[in-house]
PDB file of N, CA and C in Angstrom:
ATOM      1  N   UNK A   1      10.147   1.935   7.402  1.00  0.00           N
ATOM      2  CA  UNK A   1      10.607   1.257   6.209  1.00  0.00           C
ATOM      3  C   UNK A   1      11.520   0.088   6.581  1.00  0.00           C
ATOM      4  N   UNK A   2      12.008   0.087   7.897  1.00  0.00           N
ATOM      5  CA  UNK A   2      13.079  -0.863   8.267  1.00  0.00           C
ATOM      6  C   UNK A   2      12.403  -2.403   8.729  1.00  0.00           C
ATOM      7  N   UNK A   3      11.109  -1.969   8.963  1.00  0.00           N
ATOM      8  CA  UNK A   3      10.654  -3.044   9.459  1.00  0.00           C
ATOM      9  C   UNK A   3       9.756  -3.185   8.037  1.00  0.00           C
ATOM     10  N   UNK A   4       9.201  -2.867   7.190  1.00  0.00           N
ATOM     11  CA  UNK A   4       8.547  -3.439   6.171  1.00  0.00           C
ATOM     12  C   UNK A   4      10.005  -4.129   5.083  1.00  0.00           C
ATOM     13  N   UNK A   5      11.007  -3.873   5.377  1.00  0.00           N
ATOM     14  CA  UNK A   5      12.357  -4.309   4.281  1.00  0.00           C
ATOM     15  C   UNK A   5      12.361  -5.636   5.005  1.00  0.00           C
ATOM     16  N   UNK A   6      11.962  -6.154   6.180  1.00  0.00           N
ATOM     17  CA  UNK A   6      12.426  -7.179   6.749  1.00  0.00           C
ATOM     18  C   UNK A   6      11.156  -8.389   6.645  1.00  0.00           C
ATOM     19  N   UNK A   7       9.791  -7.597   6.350  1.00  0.00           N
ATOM     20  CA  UNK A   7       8.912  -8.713   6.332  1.00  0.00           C
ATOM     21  C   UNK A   7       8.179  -8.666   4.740  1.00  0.00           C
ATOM     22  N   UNK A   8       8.911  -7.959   3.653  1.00  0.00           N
ATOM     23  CA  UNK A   8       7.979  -7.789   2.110  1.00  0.00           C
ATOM     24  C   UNK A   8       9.418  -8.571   1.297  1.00  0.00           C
ATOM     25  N   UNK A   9       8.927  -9.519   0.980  1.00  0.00           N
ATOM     26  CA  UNK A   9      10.218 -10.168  -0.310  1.00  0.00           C
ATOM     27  C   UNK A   9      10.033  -9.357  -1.203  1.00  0.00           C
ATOM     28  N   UNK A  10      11.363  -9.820  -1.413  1.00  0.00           N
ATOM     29  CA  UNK A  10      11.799  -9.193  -2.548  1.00  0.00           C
ATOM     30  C   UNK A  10      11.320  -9.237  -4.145  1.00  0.00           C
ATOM     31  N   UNK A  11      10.956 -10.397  -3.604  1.00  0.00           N
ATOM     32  CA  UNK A  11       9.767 -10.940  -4.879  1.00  0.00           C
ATOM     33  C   UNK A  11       8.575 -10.404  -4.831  1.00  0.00           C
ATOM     34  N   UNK A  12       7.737  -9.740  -4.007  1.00  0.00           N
ATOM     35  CA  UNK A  12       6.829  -9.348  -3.952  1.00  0.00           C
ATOM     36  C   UNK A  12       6.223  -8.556  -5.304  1.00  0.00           C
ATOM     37  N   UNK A  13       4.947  -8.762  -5.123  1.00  0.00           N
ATOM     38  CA  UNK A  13       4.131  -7.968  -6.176  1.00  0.00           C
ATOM     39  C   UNK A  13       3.119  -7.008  -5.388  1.00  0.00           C
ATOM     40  N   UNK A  14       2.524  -5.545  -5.885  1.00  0.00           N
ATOM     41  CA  UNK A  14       1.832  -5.201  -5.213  1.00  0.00           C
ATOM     42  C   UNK A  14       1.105  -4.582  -6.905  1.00  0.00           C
ATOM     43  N   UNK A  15      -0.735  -4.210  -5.979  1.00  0.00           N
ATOM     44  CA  UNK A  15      -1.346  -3.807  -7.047  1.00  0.00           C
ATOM     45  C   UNK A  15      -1.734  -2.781  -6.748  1.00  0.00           C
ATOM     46  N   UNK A  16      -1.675  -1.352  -7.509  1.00  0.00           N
ATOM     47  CA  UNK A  16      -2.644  -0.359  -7.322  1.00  0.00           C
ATOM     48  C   UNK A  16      -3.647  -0.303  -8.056  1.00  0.00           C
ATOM     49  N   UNK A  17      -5.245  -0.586  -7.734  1.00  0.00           N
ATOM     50  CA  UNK A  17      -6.044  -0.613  -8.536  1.00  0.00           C
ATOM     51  C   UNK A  17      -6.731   0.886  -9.304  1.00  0.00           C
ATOM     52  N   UNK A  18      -7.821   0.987 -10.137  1.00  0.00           N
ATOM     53  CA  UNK A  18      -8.000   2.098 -10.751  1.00  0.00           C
ATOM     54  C   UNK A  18      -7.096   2.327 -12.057  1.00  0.00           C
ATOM     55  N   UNK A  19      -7.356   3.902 -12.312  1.00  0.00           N
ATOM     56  CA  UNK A  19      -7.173   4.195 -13.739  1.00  0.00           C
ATOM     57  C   UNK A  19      -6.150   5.285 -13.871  1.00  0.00           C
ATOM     58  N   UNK A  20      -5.844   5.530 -12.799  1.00  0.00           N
ATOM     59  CA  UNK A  20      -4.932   6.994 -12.195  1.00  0.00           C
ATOM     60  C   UNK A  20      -3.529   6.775 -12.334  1.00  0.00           C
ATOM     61  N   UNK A  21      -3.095   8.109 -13.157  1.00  0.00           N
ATOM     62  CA  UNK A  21      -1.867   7.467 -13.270  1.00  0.00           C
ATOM     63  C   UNK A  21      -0.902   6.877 -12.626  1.00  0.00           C
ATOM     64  N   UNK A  22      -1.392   6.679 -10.981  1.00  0.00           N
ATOM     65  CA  UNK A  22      -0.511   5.533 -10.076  1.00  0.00           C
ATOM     66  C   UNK A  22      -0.889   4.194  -9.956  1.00  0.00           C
ATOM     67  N   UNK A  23      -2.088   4.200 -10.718  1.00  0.00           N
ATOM     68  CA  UNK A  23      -2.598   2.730 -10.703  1.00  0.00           C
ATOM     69  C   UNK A  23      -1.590   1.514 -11.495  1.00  0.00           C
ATOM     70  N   UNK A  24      -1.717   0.093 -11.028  1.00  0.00           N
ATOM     71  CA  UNK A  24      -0.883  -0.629 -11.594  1.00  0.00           C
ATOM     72  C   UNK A  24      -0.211  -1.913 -10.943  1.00  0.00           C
ATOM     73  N   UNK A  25       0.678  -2.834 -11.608  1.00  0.00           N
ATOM     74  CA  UNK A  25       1.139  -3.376 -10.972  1.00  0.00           C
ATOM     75  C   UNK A  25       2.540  -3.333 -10.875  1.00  0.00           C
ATOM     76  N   UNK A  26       3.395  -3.517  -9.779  1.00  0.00           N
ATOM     77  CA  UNK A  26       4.368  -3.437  -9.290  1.00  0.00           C
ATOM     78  C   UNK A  26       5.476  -4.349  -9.149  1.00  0.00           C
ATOM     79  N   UNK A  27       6.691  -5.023  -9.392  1.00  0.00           N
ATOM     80  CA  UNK A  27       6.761  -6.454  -9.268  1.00  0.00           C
ATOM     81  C   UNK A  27       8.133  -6.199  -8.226  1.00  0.00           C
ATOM     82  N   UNK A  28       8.646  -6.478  -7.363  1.00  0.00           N
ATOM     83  CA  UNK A  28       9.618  -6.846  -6.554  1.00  0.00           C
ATOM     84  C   UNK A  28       9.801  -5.229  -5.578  1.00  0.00           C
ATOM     85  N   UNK A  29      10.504  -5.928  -4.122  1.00  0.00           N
ATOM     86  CA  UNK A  29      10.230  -4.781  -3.015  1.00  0.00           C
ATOM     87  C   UNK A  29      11.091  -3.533  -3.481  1.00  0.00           C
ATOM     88  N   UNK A  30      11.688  -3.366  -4.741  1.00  0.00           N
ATOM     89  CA  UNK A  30      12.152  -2.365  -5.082  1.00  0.00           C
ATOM     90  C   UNK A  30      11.495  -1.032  -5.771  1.00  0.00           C
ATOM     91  N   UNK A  31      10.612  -1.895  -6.627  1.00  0.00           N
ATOM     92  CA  UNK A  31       9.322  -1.503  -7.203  1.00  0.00           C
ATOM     93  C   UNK A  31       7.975  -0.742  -6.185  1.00  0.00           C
ATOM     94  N   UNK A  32       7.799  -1.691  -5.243  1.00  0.00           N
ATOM     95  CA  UNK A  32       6.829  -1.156  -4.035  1.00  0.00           C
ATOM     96  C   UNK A  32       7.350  -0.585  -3.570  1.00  0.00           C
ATOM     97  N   UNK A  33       8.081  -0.170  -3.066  1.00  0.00           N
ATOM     98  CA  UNK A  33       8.999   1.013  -2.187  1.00  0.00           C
ATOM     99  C   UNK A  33       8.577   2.071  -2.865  1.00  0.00           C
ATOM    100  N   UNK A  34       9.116   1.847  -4.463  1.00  0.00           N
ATOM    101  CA  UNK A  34       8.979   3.295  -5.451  1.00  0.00           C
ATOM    102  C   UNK A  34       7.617   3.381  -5.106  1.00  0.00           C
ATOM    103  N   UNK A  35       6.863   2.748  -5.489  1.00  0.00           N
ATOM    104  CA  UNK A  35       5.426   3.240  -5.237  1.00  0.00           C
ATOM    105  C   UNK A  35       4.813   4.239  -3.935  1.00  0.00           C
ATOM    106  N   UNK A  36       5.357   3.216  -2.904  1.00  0.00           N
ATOM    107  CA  UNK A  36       4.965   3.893  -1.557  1.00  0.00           C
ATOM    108  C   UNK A  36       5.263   5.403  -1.333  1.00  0.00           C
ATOM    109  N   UNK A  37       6.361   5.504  -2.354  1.00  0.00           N
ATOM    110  CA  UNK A  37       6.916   7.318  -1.985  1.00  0.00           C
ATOM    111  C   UNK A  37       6.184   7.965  -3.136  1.00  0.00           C
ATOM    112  N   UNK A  38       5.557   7.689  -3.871  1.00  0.00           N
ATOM    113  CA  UNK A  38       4.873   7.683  -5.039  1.00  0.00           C
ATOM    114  C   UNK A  38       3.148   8.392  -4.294  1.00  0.00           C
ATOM    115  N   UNK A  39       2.970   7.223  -3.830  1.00  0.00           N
ATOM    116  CA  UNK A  39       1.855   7.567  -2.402  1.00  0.00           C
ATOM    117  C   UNK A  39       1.874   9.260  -1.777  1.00  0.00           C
ATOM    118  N   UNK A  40       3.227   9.370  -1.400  1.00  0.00           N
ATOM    119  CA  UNK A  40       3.262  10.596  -0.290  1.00  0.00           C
ATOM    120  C   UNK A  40       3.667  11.397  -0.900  1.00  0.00           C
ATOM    121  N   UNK A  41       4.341  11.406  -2.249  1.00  0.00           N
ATOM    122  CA  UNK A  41       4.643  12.354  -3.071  1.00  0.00           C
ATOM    123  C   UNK A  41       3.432  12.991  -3.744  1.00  0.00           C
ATOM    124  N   UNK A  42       3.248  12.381  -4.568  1.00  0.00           N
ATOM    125  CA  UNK A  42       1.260  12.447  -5.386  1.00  0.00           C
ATOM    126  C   UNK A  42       0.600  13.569  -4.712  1.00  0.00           C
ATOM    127  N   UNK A  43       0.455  12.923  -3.378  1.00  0.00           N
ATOM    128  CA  UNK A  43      -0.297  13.649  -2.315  1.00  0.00           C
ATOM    129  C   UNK A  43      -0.008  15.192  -1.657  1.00  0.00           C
ATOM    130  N   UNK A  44       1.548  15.550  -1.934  1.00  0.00           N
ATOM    131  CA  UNK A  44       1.999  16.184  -0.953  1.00  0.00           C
ATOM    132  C   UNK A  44       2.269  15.691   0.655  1.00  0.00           C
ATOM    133  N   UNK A  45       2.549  14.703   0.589  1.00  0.00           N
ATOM    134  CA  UNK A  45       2.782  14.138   2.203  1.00  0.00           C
ATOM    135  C   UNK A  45       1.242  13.940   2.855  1.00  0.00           C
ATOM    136  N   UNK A  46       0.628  14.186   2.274  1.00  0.00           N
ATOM    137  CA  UNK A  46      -1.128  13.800   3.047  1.00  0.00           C
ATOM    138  C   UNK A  46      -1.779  12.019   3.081  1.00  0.00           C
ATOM    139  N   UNK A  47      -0.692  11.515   2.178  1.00  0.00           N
ATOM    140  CA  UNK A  47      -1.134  10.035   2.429  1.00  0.00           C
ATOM    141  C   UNK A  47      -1.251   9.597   3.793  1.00  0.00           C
ATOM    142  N   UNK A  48      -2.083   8.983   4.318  1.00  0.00           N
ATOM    143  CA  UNK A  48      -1.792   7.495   5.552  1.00  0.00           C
ATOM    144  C   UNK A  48      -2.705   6.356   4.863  1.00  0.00           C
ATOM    145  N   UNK A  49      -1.521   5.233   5.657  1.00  0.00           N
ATOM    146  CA  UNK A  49      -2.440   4.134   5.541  1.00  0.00           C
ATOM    147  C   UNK A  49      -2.713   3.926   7.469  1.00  0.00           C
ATOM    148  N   UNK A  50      -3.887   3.964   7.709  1.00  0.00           N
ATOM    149  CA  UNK A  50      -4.144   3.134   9.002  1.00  0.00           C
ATOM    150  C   UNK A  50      -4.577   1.877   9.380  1.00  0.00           C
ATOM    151  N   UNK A  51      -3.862   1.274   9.495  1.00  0.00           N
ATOM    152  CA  UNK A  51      -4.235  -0.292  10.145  1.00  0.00           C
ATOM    153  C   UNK A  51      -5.689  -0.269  11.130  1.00  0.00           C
ATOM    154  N   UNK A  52      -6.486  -1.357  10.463  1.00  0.00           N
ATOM    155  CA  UNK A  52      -7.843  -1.392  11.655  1.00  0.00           C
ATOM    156  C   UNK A  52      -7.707  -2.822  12.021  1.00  0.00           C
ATOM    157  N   UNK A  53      -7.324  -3.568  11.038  1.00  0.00           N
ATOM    158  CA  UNK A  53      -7.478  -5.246  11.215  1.00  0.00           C
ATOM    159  C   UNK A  53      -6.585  -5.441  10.804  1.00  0.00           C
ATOM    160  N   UNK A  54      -6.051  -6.905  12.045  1.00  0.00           N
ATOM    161  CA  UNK A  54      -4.868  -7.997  11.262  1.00  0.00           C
ATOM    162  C   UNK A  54      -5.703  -9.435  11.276  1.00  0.00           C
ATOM    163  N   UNK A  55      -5.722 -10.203  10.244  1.00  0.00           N
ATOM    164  CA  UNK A  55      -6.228 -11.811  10.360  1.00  0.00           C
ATOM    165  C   UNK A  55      -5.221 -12.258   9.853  1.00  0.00           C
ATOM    166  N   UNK A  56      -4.952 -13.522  10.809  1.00  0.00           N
ATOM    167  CA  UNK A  56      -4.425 -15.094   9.985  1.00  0.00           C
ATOM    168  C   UNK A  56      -4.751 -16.284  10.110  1.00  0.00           C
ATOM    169  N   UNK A  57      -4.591 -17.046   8.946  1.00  0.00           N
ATOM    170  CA  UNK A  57      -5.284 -18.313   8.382  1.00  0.00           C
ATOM    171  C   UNK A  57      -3.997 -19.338   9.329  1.00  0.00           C
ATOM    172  N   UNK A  58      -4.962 -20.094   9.387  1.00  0.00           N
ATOM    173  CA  UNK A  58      -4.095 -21.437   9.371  1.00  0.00           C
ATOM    174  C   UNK A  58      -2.814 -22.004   8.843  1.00  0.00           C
ATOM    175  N   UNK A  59      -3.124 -21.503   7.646  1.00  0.00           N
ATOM    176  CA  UNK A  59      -1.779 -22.000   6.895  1.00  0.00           C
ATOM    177  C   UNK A  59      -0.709 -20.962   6.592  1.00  0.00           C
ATOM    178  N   UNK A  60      -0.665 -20.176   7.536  1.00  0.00           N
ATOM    179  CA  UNK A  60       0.130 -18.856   7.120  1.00  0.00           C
ATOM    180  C   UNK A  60      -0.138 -17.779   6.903  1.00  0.00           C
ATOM    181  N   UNK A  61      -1.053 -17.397   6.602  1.00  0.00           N
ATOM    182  CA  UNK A  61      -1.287 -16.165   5.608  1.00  0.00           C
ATOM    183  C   UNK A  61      -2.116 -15.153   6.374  1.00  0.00           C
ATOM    184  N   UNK A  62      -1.596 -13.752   5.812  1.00  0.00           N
ATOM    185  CA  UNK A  62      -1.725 -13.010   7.287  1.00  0.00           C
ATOM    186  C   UNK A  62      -2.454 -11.767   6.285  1.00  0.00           C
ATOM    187  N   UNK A  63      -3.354 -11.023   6.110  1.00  0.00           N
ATOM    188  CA  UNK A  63      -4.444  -9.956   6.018  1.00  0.00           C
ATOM    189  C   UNK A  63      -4.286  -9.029   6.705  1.00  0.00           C
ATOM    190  N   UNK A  64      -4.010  -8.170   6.433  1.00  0.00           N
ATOM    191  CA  UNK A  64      -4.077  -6.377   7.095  1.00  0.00           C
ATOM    192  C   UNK A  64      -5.001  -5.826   6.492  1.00  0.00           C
ATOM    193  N   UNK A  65      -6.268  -5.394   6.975  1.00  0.00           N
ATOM    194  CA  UNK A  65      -7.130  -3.772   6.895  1.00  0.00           C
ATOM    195  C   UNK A  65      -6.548  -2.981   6.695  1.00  0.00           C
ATOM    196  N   UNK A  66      -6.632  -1.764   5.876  1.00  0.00           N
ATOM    197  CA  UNK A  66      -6.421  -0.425   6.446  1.00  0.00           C
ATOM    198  C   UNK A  66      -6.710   0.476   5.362  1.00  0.00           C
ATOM    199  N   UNK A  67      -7.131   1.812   6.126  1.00  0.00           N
ATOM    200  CA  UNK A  67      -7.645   2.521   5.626  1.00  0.00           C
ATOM    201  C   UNK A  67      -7.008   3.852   4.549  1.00  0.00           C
ATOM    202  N   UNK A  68      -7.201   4.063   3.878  1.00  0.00           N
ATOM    203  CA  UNK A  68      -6.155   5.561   3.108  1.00  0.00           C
ATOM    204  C   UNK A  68      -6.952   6.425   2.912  1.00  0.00           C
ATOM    205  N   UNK A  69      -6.208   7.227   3.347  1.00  0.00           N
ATOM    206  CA  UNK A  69      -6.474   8.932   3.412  1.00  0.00           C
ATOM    207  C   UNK A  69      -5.180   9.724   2.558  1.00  0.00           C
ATOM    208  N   UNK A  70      -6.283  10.697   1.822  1.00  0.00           N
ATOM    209  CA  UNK A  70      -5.077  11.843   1.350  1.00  0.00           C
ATOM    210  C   UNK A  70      -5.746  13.054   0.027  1.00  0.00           C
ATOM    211  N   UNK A  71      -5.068  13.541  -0.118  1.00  0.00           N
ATOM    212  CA  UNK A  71      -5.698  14.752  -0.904  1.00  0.00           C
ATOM    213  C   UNK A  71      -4.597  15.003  -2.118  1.00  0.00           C
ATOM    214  N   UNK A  72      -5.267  15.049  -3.176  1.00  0.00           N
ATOM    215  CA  UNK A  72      -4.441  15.206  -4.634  1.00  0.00           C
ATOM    216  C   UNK A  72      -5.446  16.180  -5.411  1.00  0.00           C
ATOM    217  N   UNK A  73      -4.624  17.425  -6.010  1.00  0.00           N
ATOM    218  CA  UNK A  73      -5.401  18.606  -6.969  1.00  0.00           C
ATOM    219  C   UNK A  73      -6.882  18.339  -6.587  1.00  0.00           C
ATOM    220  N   UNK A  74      -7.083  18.497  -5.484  1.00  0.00           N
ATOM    221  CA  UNK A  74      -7.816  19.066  -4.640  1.00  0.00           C
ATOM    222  C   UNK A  74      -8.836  18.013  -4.979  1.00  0.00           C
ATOM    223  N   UNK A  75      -8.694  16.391  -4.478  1.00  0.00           N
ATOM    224  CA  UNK A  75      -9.667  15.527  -4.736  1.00  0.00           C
ATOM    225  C   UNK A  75      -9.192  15.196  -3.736  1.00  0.00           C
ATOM    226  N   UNK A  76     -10.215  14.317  -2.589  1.00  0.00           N
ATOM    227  CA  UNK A  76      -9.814  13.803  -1.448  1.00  0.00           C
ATOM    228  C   UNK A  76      -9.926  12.048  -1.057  1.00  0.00           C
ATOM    229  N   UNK A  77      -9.087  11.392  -1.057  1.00  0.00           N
ATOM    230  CA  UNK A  77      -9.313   9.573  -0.968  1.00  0.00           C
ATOM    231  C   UNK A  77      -9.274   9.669   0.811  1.00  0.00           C
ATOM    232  N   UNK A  78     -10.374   8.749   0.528  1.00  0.00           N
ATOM    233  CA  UNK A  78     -10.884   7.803   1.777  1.00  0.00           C
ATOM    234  C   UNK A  78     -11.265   6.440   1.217  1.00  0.00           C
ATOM    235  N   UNK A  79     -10.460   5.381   1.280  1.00  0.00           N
ATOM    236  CA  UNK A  79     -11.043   4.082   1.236  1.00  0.00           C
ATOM    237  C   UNK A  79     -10.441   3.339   2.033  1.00  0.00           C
ATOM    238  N   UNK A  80     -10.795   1.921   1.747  1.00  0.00           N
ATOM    239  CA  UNK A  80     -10.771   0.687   2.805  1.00  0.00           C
ATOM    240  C   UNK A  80      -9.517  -0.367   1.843  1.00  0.00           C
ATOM    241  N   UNK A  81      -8.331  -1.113   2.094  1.00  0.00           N
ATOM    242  CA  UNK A  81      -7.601  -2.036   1.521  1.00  0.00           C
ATOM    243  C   UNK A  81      -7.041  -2.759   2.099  1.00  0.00           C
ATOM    244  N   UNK A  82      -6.710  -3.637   1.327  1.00  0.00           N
ATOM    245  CA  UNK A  82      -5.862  -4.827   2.444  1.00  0.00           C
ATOM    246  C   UNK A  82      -4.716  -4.845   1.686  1.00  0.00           C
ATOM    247  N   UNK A  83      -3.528  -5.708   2.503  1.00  0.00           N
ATOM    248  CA  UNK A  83      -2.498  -5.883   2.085  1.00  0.00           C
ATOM    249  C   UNK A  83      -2.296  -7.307   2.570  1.00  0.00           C
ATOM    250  N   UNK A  84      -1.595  -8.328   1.713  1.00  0.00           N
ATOM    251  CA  UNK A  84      -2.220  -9.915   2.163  1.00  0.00           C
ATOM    252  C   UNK A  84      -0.406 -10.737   1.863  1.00  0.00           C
ATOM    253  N   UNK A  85      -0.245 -11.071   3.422  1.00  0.00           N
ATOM    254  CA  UNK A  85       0.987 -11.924   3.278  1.00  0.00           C
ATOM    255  C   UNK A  85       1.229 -12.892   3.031  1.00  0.00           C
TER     256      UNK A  85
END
């Protein structure tokens, strides 16, 4: 968390997509934080995100892959997301 406080403004927005009641949008790194424990809570601690890919553009802007895993009332997520700086 010490190193995501140092590279996510504070301004930041993040989106959870879907219909679930964690889905949504988020607006400043105070907000995403809540979320992220939101993540491992939901789950019982079974969330990960794993990094597969980093890209960056020319003009800055930096793309992370990664994958989530985790298990909620006995439904299991596996998908693919990015997170885009």
């Amino acid at each position: 968390m010490d190193t995501l406080t140092q590279i996510i403004d504070e301004s930041c927005t993040w989106h959870t997509p879907g219909k679930s009641p964690i889905a949504g949008d988020y607006e400043g790194r105070e907000a995403t934080f809540g979320q992220f424990g939101r993540y491992g809570g939901e789950t019982n601690g079974t969330f990960r995100a794993d990094l597969l890919h980093v890209m960056a553009s020319e003009d800055g802007r930096v793309v992370g892959v990664h994958r989530d895993t985790g298990e909620r009332n006995g439904k299991r997520l596996d998908v693919l997301c990015c997170i885009v700086f």
